[in-house]
Protein backbone atom coordinates (compact mmCIF):
# COMPACT_ATOMS: atom_id res chain seq x y z
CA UNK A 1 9.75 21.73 -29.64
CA UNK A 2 12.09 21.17 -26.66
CA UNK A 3 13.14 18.38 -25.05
CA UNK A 4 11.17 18.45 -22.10
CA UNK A 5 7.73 18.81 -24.41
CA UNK A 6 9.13 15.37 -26.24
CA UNK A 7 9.57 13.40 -23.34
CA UNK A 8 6.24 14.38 -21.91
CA UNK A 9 4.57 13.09 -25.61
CA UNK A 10 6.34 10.16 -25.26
CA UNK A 11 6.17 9.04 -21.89
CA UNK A 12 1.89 9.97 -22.25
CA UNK A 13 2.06 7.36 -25.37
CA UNK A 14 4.12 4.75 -22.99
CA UNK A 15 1.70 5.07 -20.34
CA UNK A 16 -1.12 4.51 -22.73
CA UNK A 17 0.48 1.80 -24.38
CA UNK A 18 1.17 -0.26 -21.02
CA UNK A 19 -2.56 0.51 -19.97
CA UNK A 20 -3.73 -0.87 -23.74
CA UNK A 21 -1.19 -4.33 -23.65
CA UNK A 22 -1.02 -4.94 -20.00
CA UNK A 23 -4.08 -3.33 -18.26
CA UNK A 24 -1.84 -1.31 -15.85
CA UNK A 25 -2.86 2.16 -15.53
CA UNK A 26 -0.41 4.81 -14.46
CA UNK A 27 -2.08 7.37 -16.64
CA UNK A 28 -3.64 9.57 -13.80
CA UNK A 29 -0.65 9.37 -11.48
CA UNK A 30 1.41 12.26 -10.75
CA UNK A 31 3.42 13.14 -13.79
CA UNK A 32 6.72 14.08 -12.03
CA UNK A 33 6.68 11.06 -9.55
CA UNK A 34 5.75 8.99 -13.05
CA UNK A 35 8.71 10.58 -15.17
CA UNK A 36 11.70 10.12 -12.61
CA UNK A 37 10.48 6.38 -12.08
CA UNK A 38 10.22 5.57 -15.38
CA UNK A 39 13.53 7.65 -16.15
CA UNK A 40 14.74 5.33 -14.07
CA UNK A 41 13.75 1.69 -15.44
CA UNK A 42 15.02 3.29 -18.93
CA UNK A 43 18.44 4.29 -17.50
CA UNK A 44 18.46 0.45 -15.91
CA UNK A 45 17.69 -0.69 -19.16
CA UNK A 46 20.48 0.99 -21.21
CA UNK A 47 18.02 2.46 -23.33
CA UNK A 48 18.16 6.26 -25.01
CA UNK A 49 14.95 7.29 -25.16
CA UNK A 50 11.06 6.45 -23.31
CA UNK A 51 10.22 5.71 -26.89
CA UNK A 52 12.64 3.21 -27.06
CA UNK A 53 11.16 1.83 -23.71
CA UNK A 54 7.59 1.77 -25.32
CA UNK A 55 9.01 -0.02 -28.01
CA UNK A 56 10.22 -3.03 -25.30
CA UNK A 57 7.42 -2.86 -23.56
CA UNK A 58 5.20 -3.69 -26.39
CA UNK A 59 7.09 -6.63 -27.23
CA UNK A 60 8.52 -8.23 -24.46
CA UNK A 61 6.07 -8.78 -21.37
CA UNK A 62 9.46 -10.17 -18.82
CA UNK A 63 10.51 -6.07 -19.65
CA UNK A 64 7.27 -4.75 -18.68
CA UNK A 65 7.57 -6.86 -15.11
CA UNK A 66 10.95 -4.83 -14.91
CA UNK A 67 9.24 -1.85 -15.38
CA UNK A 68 6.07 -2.53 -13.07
CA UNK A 69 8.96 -2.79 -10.10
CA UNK A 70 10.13 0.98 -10.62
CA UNK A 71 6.21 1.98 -10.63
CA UNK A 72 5.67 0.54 -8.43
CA UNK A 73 8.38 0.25 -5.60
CA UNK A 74 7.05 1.32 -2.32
CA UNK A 75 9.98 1.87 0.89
CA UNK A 76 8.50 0.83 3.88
CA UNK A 77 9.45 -1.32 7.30
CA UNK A 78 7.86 -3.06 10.22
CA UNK A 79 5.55 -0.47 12.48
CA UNK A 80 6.86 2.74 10.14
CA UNK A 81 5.73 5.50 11.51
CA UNK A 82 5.73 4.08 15.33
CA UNK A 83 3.16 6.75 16.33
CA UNK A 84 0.68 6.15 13.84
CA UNK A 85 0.09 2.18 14.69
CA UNK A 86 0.22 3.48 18.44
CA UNK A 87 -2.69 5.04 17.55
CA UNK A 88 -4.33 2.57 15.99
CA UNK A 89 -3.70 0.62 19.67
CA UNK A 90 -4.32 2.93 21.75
CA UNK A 91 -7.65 4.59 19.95
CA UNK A 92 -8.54 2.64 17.08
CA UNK A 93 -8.65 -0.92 18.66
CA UNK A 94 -11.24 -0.53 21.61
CA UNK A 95 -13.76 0.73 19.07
CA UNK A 96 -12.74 -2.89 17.07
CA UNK A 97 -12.95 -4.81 19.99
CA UNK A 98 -16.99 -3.90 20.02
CA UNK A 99 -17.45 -5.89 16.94
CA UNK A 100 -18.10 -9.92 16.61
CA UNK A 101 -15.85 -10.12 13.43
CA UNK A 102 -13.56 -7.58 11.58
CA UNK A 103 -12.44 -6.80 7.87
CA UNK A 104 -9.45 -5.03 7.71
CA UNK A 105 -8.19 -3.66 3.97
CA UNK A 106 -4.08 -3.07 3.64
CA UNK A 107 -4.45 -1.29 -0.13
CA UNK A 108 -0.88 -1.27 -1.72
CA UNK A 109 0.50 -3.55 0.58
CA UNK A 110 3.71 -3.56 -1.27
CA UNK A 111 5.97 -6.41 0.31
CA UNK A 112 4.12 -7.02 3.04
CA UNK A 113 5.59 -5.13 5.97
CA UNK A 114 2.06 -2.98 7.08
CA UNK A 115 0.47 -6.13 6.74
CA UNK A 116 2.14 -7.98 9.07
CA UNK A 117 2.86 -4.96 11.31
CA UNK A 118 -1.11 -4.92 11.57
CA UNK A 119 -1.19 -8.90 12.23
CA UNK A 120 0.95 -8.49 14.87
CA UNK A 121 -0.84 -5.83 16.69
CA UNK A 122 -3.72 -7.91 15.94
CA UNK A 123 -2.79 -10.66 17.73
CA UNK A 124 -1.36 -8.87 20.47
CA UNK A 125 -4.46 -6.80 21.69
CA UNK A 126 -6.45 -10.00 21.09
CA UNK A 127 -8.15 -9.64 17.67
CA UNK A 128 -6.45 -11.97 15.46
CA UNK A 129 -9.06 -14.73 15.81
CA UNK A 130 -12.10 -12.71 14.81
CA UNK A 131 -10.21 -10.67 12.04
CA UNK A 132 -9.91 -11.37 8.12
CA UNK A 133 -7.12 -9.18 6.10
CA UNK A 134 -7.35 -8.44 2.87
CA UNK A 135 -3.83 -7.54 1.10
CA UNK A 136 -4.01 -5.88 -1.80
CA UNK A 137 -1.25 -4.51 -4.70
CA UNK A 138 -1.00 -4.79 -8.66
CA UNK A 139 2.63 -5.84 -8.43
CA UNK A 140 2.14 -9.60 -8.18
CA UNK A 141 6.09 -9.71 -7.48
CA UNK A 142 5.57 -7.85 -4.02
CA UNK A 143 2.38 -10.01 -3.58
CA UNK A 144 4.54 -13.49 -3.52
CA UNK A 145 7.04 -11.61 -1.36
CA UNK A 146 4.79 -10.22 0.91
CA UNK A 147 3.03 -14.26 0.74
CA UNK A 148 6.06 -15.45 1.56
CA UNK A 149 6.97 -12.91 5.20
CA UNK A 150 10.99 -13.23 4.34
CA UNK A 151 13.03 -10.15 4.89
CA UNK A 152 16.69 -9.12 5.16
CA UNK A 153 18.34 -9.51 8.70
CA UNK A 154 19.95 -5.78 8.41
CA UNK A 155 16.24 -4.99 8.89
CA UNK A 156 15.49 -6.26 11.79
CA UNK A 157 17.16 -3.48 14.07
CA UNK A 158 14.75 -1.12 12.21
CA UNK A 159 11.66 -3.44 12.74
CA UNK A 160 12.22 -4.25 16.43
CA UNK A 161 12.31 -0.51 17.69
CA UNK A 162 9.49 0.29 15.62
CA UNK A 163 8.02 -2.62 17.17
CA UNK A 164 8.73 -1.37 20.32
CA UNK A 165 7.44 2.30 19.88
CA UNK A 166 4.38 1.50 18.65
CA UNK A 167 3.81 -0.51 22.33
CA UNK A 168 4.56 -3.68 21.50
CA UNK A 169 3.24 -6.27 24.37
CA UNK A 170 5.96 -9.13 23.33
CA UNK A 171 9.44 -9.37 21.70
CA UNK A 172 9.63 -9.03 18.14
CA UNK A 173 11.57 -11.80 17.98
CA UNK A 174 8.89 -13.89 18.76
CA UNK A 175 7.01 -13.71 15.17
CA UNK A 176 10.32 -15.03 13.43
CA UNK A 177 13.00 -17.60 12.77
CA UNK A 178 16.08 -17.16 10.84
CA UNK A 179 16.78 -18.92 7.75
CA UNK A 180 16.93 -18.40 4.07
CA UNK A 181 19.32 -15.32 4.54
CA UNK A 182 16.51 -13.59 6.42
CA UNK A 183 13.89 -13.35 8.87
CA UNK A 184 11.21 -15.75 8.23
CA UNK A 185 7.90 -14.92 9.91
CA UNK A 186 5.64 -16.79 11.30
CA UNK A 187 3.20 -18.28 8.55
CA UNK A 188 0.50 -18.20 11.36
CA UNK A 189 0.56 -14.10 10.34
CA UNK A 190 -0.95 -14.67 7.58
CA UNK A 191 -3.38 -17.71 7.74
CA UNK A 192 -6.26 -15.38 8.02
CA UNK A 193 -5.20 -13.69 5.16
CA UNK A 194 -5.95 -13.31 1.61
CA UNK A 195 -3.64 -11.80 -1.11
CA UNK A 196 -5.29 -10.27 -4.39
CA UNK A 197 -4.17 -8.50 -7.29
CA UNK A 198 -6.50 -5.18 -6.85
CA UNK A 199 -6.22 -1.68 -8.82
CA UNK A 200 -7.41 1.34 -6.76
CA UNK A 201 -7.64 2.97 -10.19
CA UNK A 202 -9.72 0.10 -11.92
CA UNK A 203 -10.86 -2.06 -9.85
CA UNK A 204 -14.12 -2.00 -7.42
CA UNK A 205 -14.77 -1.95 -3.42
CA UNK A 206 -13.95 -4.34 -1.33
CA UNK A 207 -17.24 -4.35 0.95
CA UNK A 208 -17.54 -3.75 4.67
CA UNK A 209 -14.44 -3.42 5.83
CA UNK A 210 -13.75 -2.38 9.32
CA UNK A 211 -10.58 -0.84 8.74
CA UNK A 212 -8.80 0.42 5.49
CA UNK A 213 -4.84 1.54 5.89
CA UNK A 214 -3.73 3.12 2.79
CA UNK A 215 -0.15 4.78 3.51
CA UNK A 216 2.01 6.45 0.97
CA UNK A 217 0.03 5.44 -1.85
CA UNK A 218 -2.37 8.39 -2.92
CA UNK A 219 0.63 10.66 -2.72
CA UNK A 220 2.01 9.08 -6.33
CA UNK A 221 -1.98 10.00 -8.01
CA UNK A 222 -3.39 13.07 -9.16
CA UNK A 223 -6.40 14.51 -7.84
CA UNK A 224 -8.51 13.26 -9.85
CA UNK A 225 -7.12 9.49 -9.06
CA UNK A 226 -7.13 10.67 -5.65
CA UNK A 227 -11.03 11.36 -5.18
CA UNK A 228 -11.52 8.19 -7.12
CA UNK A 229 -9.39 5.92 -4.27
CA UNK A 230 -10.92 7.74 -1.21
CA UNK A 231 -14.65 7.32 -2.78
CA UNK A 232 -13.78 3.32 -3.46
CA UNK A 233 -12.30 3.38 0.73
CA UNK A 234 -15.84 5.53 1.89
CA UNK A 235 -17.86 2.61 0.01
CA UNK A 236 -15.95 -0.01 1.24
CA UNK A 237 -16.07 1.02 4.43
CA UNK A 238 -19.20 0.12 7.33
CA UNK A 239 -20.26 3.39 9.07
CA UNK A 240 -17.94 4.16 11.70
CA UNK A 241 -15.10 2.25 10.44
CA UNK A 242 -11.76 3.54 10.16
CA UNK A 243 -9.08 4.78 7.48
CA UNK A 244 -5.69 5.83 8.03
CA UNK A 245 -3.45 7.14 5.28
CA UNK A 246 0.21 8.55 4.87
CA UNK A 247 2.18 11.21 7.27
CA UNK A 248 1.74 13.51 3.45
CA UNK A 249 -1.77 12.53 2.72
CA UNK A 250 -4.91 14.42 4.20
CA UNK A 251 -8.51 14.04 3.09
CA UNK A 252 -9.05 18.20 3.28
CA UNK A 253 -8.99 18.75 -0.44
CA UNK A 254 -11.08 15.79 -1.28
CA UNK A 255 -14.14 15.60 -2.99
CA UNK A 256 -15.47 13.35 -0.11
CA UNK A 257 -14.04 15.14 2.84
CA UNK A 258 -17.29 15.48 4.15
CA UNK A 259 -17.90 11.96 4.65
CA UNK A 260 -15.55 11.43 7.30
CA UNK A 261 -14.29 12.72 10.49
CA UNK A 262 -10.76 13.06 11.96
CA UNK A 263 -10.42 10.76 14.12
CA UNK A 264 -6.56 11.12 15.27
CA UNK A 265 -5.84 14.07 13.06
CA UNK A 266 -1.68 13.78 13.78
CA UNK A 267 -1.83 10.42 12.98
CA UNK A 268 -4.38 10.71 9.68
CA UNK A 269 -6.72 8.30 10.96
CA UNK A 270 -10.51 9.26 9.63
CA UNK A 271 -13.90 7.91 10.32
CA UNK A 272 -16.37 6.88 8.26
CA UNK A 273 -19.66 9.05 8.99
CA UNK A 274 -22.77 7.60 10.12
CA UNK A 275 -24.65 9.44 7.11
């Protein structure tokens, strides 16, 4: 048996044994995205082999927190993908404004950076005050650091002319301070919202939501683990309301395709059918 064939045995019996001790399940996601991450956390680790890794994992629950950060590790900024939160201005937001209170869903929030992105848009077309988010991950790490709204100062270049591109109303500047080494922002952001620990492969729906945004995370499942996250958005979701996902990710092949319209197809915002 070759070497590939070993490591694919091995890293199937890691997978299963971090689902078994831990309850994290990276069984369904996409095997190559899965073997270069976790290739990765062993080469950090100075081990030799993903049995090896197993065999830490087991044991020692601080490695398995070292190892949830390379599953897990999601690049993102401010307003990424300018265009796409344009959108959600320009088209999504006067279809929002018709309703008395919103619930708006950021699945796999990572660090926080979509989240506040959205909570600044929010507040700038007027909808903050009737608006509850809901920021969700299984990396508790990025959950305290998106809690927290600090982030680098060489990032804030990035985050301004996103924030500008996406038709920002106000400066940038005025969410934040400086201090701590970074950009603190405003805690105001976040008052109306609440972080949870939430699986899209375990765990259930969170019920009607207004808006889901789900970007860059389906790409790392299968299709099967694919079907099973846009079924949990369509019944989470109130008719009408809105989902947008990735620049790579498309609802065409999925099993629920049919329950939802494109709404900006460029900008992979869908719609919730009526029936």
């Amino acid at each position: 048996m070759d070497s590939d064939k070993i490591e694919d045995i091995e890293i199937h019996l890691l997978l299963e044994a971090l689902y078994r001790r831990y309850h994290y399940d990276f069984r369904n996601y996409a095997q190559a995205s899965i073997k270069r991450r976790l290739r990765q956390a062993r080469d950090r680790m100075g081990l030799p082999t993903f049995s090896a890794l197993q065999d830490r994992l087991l044991h020692d629950p601080a490695a398995a927190a070292g190892v949830l950060r390379f599953m897990t590790v999601q690049v993102s900024d401010f307003f990424r993908d300018p265009s796409y939160f344009r959108a959600i201005r320009e088209k999504v937001v006067p279809h929002l404004k018709t309703y008395p209170s919103l619930k708006v869903w950021v699945a796999g929030c990572s660090a926080g950076e979509e989240l506040h992105s959205l909570a600044i848009l929010f507040r700038e077309e007027g909808l903050e005050d009737r608006t509850l988010f809901y920021a969700t991950d299984i990396n508790q790490e990025a959950l305290e650091t998106a809690a927290r709204g600090i982030y680098p100062l060489d990032r804030l270049k990035t985050f301004t002319e996103n924030h500008r591109l996406s038709g920002g109303k106000t400066s940038l500047s005025d969410y934040y301070t400086t201090g701590y080494g970074g950009a603190v922002f405003d805690k105001s952001l976040r008052e109306r919202v609440l972080f949870s620990d939430h699986s899209l492969v375990t765990d259930a729906v969170f019920s009607e939501m207004h808006m889901i945004s789900c970007r860059n995370v389906m790409i790392y499942f299968d299709r099967a683990l694919q079907d099973r996250a846009v079924g949990l958005f369509r019944d989470s979701l109130i008719r009408n309301g809105f989902l947008g996902l990735g620049s790579k990710e498309s609802l065409r092949f999925s099993a629920y395709a049919a329950d939802f319209s494109e709404f900006v197809r460029e900008e992979k915002i869908y719609q919730r059918r009526k029936a």
